[in-house]
N, C-alpha and C. Protein backbone atom coordinates (compact mmCIF):
# COMPACT_ATOMS: atom_id res chain seq x y z
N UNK A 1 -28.53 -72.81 -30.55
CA UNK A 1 -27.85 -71.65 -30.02
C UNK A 1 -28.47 -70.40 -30.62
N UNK A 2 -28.73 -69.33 -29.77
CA UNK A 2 -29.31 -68.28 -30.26
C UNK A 2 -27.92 -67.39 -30.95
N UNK A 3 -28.62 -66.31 -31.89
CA UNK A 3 -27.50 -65.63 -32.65
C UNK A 3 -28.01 -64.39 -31.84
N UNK A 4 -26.46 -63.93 -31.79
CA UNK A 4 -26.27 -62.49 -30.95
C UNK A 4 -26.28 -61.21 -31.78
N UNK A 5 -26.45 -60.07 -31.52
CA UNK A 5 -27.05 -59.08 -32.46
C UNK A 5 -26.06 -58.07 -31.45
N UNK A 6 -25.33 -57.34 -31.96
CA UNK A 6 -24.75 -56.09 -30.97
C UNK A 6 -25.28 -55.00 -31.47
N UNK A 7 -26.05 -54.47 -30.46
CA UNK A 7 -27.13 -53.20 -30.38
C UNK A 7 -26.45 -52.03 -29.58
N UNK A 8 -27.08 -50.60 -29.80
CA UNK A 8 -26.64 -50.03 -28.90
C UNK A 8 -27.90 -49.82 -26.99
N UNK A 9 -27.44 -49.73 -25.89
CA UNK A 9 -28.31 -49.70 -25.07
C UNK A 9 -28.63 -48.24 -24.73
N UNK A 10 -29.51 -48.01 -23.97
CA UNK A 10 -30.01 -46.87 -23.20
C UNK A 10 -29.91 -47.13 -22.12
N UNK A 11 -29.24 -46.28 -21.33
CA UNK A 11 -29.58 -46.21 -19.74
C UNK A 11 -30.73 -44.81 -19.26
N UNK A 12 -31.57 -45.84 -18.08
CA UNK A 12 -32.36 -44.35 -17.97
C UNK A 12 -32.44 -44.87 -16.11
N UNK A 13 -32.57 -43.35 -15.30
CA UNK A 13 -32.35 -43.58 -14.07
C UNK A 13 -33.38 -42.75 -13.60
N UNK A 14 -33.31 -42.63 -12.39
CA UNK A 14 -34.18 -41.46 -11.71
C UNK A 14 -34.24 -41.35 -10.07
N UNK A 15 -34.06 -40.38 -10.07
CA UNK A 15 -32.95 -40.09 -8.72
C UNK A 15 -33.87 -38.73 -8.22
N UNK A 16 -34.47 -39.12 -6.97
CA UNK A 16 -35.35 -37.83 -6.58
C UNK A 16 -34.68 -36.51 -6.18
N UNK A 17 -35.15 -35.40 -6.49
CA UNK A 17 -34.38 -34.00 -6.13
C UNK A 17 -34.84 -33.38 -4.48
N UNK A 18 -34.51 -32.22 -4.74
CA UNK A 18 -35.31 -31.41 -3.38
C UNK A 18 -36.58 -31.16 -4.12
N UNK A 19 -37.69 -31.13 -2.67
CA UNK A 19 -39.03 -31.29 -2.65
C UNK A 19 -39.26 -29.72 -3.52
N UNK A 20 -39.83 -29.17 -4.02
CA UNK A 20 -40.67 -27.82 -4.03
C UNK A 20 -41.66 -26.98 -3.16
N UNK A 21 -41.56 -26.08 -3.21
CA UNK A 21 -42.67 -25.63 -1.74
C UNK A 21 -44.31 -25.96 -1.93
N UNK A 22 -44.71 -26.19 -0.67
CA UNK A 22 -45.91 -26.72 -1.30
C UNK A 22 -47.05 -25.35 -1.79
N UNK A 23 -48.14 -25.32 -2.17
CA UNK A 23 -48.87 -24.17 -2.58
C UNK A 23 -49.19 -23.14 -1.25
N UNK A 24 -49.22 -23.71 -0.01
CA UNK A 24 -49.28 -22.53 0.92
C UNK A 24 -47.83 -21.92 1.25
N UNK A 25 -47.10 -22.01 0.50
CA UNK A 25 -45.70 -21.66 0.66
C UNK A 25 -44.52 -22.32 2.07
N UNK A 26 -45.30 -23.47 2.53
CA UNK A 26 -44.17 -23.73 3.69
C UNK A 26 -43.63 -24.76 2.66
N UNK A 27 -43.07 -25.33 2.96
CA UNK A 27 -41.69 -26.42 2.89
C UNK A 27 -41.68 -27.79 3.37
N UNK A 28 -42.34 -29.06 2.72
CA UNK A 28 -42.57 -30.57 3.17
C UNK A 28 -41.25 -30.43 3.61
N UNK A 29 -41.24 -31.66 4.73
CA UNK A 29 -39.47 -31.82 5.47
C UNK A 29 -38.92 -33.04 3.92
N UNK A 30 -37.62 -32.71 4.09
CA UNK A 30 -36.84 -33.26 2.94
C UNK A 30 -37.06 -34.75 3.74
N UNK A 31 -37.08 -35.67 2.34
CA UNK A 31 -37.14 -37.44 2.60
C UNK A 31 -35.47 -37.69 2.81
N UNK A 32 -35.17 -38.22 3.47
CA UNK A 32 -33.81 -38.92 3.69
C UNK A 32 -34.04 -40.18 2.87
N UNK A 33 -32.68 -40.47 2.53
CA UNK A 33 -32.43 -41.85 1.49
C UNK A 33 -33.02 -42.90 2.32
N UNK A 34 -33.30 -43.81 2.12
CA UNK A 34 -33.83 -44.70 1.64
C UNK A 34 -32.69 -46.88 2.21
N UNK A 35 -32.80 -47.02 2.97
CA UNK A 35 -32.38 -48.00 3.27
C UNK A 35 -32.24 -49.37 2.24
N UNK A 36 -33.33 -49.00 0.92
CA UNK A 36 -33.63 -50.15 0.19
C UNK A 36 -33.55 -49.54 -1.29
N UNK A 37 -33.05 -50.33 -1.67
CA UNK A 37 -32.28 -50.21 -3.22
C UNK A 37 -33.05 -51.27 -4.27
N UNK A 38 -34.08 -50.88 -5.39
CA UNK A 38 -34.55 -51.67 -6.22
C UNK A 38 -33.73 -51.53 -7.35
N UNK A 39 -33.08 -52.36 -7.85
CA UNK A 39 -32.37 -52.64 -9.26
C UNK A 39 -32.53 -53.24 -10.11
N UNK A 40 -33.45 -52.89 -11.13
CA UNK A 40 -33.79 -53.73 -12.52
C UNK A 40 -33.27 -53.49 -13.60
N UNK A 41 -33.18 -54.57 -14.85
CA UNK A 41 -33.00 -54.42 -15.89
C UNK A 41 -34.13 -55.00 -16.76
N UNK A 42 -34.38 -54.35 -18.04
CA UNK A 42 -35.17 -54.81 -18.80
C UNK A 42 -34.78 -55.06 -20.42
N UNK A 43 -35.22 -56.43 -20.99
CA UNK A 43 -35.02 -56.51 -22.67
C UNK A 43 -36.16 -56.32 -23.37
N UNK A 44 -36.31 -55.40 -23.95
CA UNK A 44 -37.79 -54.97 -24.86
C UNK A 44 -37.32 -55.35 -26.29
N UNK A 45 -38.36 -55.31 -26.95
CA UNK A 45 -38.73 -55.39 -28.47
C UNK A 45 -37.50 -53.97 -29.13
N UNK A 46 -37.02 -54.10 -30.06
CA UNK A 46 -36.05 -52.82 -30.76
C UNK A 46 -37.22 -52.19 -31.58
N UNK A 47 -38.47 -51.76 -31.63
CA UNK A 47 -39.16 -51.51 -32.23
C UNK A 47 -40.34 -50.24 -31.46
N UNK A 48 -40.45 -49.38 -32.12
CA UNK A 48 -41.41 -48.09 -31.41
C UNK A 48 -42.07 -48.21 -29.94
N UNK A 49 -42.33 -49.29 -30.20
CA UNK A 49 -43.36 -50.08 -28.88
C UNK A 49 -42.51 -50.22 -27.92
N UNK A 50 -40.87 -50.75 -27.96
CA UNK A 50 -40.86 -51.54 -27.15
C UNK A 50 -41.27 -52.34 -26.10
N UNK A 51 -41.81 -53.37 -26.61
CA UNK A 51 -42.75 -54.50 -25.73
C UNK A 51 -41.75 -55.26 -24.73
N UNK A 52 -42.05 -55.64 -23.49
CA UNK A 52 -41.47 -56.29 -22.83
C UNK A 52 -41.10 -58.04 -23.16
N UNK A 53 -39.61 -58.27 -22.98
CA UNK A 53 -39.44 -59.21 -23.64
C UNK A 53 -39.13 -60.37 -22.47
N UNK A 54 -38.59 -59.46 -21.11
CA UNK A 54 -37.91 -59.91 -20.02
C UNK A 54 -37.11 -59.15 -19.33
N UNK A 55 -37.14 -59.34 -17.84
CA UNK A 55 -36.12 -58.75 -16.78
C UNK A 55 -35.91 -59.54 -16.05
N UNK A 56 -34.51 -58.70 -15.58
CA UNK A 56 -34.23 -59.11 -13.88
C UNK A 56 -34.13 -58.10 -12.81
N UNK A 57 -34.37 -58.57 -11.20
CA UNK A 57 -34.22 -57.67 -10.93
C UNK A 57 -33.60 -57.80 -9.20
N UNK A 58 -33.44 -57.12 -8.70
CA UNK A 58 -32.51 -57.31 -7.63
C UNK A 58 -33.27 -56.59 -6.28
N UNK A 59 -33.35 -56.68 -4.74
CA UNK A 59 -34.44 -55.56 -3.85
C UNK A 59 -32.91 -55.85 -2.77
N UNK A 60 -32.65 -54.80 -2.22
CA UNK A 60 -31.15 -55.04 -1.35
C UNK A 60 -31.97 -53.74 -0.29
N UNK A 61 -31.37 -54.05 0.41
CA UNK A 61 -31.45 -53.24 2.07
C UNK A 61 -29.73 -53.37 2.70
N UNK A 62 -29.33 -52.02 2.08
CA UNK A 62 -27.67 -51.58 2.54
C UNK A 62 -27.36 -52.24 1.20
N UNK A 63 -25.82 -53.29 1.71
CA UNK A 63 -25.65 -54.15 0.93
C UNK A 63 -26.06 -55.57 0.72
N UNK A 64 -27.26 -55.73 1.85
CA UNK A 64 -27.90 -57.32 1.72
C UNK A 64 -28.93 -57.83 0.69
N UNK A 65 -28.64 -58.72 0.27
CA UNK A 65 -29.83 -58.96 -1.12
C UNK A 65 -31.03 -59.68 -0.29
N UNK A 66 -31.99 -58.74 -0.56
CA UNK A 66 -33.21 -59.27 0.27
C UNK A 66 -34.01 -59.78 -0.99
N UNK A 67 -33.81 -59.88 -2.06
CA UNK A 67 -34.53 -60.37 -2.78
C UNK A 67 -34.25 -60.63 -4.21
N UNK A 68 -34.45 -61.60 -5.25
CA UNK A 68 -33.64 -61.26 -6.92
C UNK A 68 -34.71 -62.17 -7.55
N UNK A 69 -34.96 -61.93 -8.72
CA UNK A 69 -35.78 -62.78 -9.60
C UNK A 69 -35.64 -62.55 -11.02
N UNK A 70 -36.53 -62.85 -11.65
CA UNK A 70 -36.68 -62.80 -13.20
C UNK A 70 -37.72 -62.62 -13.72
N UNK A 71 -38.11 -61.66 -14.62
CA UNK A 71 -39.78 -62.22 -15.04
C UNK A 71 -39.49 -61.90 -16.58
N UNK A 72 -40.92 -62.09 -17.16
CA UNK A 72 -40.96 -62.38 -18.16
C UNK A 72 -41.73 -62.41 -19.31
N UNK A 73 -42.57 -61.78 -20.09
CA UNK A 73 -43.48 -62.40 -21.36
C UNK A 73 -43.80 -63.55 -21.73
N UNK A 74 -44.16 -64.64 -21.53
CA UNK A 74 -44.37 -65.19 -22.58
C UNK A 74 -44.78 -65.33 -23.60
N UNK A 75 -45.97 -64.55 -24.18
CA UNK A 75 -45.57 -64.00 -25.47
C UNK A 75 -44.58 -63.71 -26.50
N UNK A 76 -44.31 -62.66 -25.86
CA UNK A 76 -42.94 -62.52 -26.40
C UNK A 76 -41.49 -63.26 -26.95
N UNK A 77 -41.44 -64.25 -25.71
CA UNK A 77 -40.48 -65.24 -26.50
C UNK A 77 -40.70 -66.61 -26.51
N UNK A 78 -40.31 -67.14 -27.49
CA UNK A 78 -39.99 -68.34 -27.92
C UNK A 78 -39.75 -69.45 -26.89
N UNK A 79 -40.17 -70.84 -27.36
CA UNK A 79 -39.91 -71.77 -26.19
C UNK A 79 -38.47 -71.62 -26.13
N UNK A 80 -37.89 -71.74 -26.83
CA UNK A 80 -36.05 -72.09 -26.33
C UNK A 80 -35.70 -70.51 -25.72
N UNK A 81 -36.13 -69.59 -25.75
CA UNK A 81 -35.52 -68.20 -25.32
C UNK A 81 -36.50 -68.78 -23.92
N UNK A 82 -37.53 -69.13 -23.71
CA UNK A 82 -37.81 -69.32 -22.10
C UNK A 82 -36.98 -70.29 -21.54
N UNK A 83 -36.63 -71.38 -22.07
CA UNK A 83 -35.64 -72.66 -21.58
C UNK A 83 -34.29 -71.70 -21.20
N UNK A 84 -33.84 -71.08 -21.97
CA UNK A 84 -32.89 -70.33 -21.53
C UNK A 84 -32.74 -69.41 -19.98
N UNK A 85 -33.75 -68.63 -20.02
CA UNK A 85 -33.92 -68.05 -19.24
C UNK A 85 -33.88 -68.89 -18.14
C-alpha cells in the first residue's frame, strides 16, 4: 500500500479573452466557444522541476465524452505506482 502525503494543490486555467486589434488597426472577428472541452489533470514531482509523474484526461463535445485516458512517465514511477495506475 502506498503512503499518502497531504499536500497543498495549484489550480491553473486559461480561458481566452477578446482578440486585440490587429497592427493595421481593424479588428479579427471574435472566435465563438468552442463545442469541445479538453480536461486534464496532472501529478508532477513537488520539486522546482516539477517533472511529470502522470495524468488523466478527459476530450467531451457538449456533454458527450468523446474521449478519456491516462498517461504517464515511466520513469518516474515505480513498478507498483504503474500497477496501480
Amino acid at each position: 500500500m502506498l503512503k499518502r502525503d497531504d499536500m497543498p494543490i495549484a489550480v491553473r486555467a486559461y480561458v481566452p479573452v477578446d482578440r486585440t486589434p490587429a497592427d493595421n488597426g481593424s479588428r479579427k472577428p471574435k472566435l465563438g466557444p468552442s463545442d469541445y472541452t479538453l480536461i486534464f489533470d496532472t501529478e508532477t514531482h513537488t520539486d522546482a522541476a516539477q517533472q511529470l509523474r502522470f495524468g488523466c484526461f478527459q476530450v467531451r463535445k457538449g456533454d458527450v465524452l468523446e474521449m478519456a485516458g491516462i498517461f504517464y512517465d515511466p520513469e518516474s514511477l515505480t513498478p507498483s505506482e504503474i500497477e496501480l495506475l
